[in-house]
PDB file of N, CA and C in Angstrom:
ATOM      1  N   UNK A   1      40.558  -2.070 -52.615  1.00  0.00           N
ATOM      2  CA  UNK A   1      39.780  -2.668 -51.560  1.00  0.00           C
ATOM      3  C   UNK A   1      39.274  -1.609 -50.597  1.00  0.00           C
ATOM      4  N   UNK A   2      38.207  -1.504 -49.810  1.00  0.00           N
ATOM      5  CA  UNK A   2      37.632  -1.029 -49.085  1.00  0.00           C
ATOM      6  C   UNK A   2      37.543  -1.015 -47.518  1.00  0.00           C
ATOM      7  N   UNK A   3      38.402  -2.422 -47.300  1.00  0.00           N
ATOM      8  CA  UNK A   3      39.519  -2.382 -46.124  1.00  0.00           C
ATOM      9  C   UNK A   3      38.817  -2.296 -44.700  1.00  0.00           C
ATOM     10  N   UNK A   4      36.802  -3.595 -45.008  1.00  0.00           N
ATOM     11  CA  UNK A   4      36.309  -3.737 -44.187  1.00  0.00           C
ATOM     12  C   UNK A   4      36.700  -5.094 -43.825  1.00  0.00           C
ATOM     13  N   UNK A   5      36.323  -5.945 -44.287  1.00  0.00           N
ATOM     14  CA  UNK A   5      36.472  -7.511 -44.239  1.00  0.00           C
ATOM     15  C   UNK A   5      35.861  -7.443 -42.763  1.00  0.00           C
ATOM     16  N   UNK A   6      36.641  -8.313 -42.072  1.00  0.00           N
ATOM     17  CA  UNK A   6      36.686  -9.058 -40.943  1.00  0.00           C
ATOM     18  C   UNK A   6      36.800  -8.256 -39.069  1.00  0.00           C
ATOM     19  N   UNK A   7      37.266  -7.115 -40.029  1.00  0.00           N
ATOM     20  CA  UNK A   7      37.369  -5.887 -38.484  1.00  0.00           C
ATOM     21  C   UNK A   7      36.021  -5.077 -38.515  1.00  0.00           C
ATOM     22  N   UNK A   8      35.270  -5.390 -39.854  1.00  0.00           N
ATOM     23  CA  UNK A   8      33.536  -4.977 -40.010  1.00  0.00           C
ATOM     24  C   UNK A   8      32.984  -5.861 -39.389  1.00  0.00           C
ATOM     25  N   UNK A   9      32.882  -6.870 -39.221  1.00  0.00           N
ATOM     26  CA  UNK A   9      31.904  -7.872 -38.575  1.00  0.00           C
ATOM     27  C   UNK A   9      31.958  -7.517 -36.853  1.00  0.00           C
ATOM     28  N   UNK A  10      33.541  -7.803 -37.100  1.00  0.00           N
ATOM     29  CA  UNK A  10      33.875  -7.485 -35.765  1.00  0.00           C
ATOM     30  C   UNK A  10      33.201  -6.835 -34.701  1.00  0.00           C
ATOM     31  N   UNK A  11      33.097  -5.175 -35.632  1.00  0.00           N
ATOM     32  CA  UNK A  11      32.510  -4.126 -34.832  1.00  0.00           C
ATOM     33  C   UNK A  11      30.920  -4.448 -34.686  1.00  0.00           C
ATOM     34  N   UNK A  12      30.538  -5.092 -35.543  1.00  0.00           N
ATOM     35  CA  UNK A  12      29.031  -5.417 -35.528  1.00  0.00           C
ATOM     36  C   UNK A  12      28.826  -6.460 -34.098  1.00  0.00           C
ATOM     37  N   UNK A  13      29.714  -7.245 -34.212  1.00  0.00           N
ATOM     38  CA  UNK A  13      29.568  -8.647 -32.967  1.00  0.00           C
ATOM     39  C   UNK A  13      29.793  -7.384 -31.515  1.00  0.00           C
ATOM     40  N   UNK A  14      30.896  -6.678 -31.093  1.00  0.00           N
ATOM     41  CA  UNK A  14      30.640  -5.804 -30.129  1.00  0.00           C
ATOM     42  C   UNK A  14      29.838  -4.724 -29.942  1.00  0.00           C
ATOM     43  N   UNK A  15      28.926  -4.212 -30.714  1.00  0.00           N
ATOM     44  CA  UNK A  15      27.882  -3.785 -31.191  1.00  0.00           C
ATOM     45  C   UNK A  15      26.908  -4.484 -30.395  1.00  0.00           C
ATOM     46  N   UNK A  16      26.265  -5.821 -31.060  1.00  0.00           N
ATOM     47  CA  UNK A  16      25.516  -6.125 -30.599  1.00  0.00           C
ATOM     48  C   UNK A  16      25.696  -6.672 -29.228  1.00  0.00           C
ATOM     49  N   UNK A  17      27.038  -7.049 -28.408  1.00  0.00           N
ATOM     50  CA  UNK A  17      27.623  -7.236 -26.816  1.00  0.00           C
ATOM     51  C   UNK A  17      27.206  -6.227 -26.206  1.00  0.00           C
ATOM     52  N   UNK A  18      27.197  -5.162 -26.463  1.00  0.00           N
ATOM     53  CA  UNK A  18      27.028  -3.674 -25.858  1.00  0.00           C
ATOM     54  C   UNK A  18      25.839  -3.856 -26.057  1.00  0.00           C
ATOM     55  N   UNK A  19      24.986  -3.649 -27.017  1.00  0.00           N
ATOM     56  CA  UNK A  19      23.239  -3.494 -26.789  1.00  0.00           C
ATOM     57  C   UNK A  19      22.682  -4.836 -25.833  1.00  0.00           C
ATOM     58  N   UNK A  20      23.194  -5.794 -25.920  1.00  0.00           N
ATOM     59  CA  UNK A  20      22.808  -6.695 -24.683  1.00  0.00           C
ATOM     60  C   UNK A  20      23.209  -6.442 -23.311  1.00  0.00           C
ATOM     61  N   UNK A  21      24.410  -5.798 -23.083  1.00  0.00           N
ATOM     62  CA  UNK A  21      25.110  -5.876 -22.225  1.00  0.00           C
ATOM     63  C   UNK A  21      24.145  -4.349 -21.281  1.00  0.00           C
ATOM     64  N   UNK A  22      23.519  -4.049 -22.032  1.00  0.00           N
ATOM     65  CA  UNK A  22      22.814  -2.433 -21.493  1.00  0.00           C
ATOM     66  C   UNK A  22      21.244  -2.619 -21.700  1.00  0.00           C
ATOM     67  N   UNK A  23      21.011  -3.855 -21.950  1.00  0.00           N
ATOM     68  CA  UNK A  23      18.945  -4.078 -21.942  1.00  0.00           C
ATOM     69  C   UNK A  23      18.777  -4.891 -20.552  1.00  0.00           C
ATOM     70  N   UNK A  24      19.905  -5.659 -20.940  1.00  0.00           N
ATOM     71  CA  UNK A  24      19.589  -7.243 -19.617  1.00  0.00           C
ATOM     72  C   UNK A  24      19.772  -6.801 -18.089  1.00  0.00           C
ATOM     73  N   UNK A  25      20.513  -5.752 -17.919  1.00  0.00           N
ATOM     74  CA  UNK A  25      20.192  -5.294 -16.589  1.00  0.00           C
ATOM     75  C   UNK A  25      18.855  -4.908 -15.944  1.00  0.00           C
ATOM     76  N   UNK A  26      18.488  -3.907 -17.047  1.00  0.00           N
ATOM     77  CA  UNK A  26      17.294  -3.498 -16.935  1.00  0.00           C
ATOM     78  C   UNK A  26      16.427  -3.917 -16.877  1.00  0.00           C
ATOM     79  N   UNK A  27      16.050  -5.054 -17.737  1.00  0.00           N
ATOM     80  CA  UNK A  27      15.095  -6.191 -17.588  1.00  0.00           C
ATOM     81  C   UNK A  27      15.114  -6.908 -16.472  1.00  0.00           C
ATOM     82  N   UNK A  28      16.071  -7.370 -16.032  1.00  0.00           N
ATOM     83  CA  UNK A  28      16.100  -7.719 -14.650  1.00  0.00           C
ATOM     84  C   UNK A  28      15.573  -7.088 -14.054  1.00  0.00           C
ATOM     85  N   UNK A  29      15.880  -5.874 -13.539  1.00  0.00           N
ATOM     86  CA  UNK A  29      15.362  -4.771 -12.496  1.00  0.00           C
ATOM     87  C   UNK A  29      13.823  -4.880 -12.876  1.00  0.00           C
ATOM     88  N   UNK A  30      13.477  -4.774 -13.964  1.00  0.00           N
ATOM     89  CA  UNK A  30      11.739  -4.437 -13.897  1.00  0.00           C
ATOM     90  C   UNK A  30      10.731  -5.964 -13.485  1.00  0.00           C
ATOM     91  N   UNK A  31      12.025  -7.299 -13.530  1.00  0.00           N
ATOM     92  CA  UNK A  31      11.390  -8.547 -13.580  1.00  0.00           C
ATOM     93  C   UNK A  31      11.306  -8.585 -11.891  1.00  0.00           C
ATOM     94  N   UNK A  32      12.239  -7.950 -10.836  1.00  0.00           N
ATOM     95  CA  UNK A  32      12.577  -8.369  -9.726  1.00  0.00           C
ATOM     96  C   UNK A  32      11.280  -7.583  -8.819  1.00  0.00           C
ATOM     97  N   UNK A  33      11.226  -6.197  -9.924  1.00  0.00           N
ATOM     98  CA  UNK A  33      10.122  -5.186  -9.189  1.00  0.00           C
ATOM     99  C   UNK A  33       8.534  -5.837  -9.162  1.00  0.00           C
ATOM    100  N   UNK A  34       8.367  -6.622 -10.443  1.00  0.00           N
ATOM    101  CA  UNK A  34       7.330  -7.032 -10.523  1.00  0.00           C
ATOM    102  C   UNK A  34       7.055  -8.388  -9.802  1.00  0.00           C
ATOM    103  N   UNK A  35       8.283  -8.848  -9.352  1.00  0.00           N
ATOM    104  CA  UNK A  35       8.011 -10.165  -8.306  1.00  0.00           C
ATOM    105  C   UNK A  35       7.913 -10.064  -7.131  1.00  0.00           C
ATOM    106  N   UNK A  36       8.718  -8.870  -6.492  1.00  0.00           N
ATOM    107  CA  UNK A  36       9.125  -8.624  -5.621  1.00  0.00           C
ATOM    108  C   UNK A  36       7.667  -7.629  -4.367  1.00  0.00           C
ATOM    109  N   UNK A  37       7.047  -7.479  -5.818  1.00  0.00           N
ATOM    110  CA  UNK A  37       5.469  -6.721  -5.306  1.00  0.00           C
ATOM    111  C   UNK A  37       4.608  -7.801  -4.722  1.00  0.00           C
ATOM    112  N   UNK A  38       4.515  -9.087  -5.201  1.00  0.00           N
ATOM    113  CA  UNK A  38       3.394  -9.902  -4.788  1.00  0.00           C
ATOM    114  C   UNK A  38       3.823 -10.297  -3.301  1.00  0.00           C
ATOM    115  N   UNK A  39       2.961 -10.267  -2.553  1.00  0.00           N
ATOM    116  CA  UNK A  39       3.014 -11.257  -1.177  1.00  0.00           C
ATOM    117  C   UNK A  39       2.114 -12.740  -1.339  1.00  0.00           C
ATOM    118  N   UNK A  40       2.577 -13.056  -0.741  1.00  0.00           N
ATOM    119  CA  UNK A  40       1.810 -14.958  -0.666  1.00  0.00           C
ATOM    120  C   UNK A  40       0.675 -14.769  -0.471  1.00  0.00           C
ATOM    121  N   UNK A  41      -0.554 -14.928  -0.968  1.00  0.00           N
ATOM    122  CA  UNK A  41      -1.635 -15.304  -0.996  1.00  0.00           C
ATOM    123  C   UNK A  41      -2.062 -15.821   0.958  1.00  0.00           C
ATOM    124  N   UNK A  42      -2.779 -15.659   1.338  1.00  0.00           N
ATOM    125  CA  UNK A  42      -2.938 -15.926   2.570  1.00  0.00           C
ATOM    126  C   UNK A  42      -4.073 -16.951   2.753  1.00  0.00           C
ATOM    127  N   UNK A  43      -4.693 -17.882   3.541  1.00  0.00           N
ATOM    128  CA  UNK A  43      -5.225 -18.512   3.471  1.00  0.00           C
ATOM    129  C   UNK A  43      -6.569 -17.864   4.157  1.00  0.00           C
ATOM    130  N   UNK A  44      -8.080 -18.369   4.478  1.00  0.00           N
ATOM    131  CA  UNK A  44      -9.036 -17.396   4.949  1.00  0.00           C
ATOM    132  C   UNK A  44      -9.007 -17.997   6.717  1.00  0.00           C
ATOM    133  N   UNK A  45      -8.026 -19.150   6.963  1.00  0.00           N
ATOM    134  CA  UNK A  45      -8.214 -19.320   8.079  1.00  0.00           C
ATOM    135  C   UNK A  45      -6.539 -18.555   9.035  1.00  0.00           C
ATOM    136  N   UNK A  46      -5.537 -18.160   7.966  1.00  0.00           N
ATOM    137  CA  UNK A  46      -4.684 -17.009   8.427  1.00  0.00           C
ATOM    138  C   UNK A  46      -5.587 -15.629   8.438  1.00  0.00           C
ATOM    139  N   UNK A  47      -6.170 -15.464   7.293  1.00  0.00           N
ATOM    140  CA  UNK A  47      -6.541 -14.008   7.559  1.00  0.00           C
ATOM    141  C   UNK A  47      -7.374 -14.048   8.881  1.00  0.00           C
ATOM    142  N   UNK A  48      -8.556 -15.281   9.051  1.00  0.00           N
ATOM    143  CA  UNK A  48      -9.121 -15.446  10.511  1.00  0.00           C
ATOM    144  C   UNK A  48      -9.133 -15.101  11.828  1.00  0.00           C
ATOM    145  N   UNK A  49      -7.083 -15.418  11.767  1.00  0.00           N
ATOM    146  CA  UNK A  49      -6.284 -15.450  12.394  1.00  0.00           C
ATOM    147  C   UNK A  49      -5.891 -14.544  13.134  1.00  0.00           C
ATOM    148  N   UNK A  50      -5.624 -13.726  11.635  1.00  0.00           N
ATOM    149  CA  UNK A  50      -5.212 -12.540  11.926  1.00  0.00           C
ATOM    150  C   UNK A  50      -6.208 -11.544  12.571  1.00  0.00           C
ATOM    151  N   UNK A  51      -7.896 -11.441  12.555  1.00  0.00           N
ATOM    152  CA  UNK A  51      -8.612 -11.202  12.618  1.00  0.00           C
ATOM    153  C   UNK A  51      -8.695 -11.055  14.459  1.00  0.00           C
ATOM    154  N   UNK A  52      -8.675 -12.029  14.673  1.00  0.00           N
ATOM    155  CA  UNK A  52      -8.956 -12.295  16.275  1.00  0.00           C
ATOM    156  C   UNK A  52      -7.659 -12.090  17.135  1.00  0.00           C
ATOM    157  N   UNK A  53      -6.724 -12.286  16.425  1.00  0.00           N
ATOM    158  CA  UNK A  53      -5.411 -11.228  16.894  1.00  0.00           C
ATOM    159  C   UNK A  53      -5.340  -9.961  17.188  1.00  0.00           C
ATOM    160  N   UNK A  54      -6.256  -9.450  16.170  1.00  0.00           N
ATOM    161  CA  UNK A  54      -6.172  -7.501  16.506  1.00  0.00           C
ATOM    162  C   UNK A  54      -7.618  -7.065  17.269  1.00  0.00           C
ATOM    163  N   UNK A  55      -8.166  -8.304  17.233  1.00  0.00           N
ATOM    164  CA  UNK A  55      -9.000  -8.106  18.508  1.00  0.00           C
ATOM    165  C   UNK A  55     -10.077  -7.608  17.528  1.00  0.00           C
ATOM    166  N   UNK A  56     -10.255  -8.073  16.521  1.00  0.00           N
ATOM    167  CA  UNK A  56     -11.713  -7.642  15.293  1.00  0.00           C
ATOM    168  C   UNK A  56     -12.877  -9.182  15.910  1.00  0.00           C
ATOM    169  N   UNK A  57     -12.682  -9.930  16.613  1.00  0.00           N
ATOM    170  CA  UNK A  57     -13.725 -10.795  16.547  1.00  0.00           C
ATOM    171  C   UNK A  57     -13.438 -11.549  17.820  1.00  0.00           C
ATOM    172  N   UNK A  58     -14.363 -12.168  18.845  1.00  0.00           N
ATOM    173  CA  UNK A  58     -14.086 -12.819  19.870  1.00  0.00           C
ATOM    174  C   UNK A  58     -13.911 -14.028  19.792  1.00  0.00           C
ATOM    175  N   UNK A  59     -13.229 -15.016  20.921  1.00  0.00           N
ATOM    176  CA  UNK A  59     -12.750 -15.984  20.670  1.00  0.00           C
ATOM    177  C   UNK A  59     -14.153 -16.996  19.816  1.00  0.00           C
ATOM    178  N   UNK A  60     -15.480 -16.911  20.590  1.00  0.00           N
ATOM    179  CA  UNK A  60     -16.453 -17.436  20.302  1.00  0.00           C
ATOM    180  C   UNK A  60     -16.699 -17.963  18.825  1.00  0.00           C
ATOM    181  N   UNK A  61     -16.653 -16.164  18.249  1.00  0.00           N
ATOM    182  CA  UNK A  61     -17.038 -15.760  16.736  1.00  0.00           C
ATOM    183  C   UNK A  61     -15.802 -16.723  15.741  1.00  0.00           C
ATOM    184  N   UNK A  62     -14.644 -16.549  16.393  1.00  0.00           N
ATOM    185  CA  UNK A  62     -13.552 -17.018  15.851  1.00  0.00           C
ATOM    186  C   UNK A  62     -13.875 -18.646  15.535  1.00  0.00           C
ATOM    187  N   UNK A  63     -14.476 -19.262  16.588  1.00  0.00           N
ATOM    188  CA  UNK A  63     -13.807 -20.819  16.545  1.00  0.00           C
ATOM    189  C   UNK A  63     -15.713 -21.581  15.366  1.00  0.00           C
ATOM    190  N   UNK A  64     -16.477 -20.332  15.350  1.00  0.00           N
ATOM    191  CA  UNK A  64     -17.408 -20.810  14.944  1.00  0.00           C
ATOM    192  C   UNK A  64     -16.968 -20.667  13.113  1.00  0.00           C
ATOM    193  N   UNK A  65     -16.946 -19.660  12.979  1.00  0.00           N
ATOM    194  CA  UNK A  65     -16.137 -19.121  11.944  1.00  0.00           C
ATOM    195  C   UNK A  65     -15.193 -20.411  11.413  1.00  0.00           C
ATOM    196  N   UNK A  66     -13.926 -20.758  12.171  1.00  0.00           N
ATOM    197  CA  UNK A  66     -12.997 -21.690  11.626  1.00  0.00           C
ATOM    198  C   UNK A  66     -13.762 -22.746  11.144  1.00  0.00           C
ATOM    199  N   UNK A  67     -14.986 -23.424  12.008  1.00  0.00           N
ATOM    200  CA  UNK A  67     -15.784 -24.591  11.942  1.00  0.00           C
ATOM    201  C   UNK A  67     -16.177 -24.805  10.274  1.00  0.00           C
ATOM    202  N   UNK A  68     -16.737 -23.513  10.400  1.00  0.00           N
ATOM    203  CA  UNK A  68     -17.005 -23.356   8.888  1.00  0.00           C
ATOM    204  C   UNK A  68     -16.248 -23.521   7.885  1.00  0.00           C
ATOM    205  N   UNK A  69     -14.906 -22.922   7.709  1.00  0.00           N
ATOM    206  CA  UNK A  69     -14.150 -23.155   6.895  1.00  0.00           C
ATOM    207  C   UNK A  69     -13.229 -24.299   6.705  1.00  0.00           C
ATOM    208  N   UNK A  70     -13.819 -25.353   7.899  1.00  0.00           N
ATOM    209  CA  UNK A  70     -12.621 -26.096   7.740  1.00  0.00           C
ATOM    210  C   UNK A  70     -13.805 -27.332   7.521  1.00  0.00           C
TER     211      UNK A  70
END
């Protein structure tokens, strides 16, 4: 006999524990980086907002502006 049987499989089943056990981290990390990049979409009457906050447009320009978009 050749005196693999069942302690061969074996090593194959922790084999493949270990190659999972060393991808799935990683994958995580590149899934969290790539989510973790997007910001929320903003709306055009936040960006507006934001606009007349930093003092890019007067109140005037502002409320004519919103009229429009809303």
């Amino acid at each position: 006999m050749m005196g693999g049987g069942f302690g061969m499989g074996l090593w194959w089943i922790i084999g493949i524990i270990v190659l999972i056990a060393a991808i799935w981290p990683v994958s995580r990390g590149f899934n969290r980086n790539n989510n973790g990049d997007q910001t929320p979409e903003k709306s055009p009457v936040d960006i507006l907002k934001g606009r007349y906050a930093r003092g890019e447009i007067d109140k005037r320009e502002f409320d004519e502006r919103k009229q429009d978009l809303i």
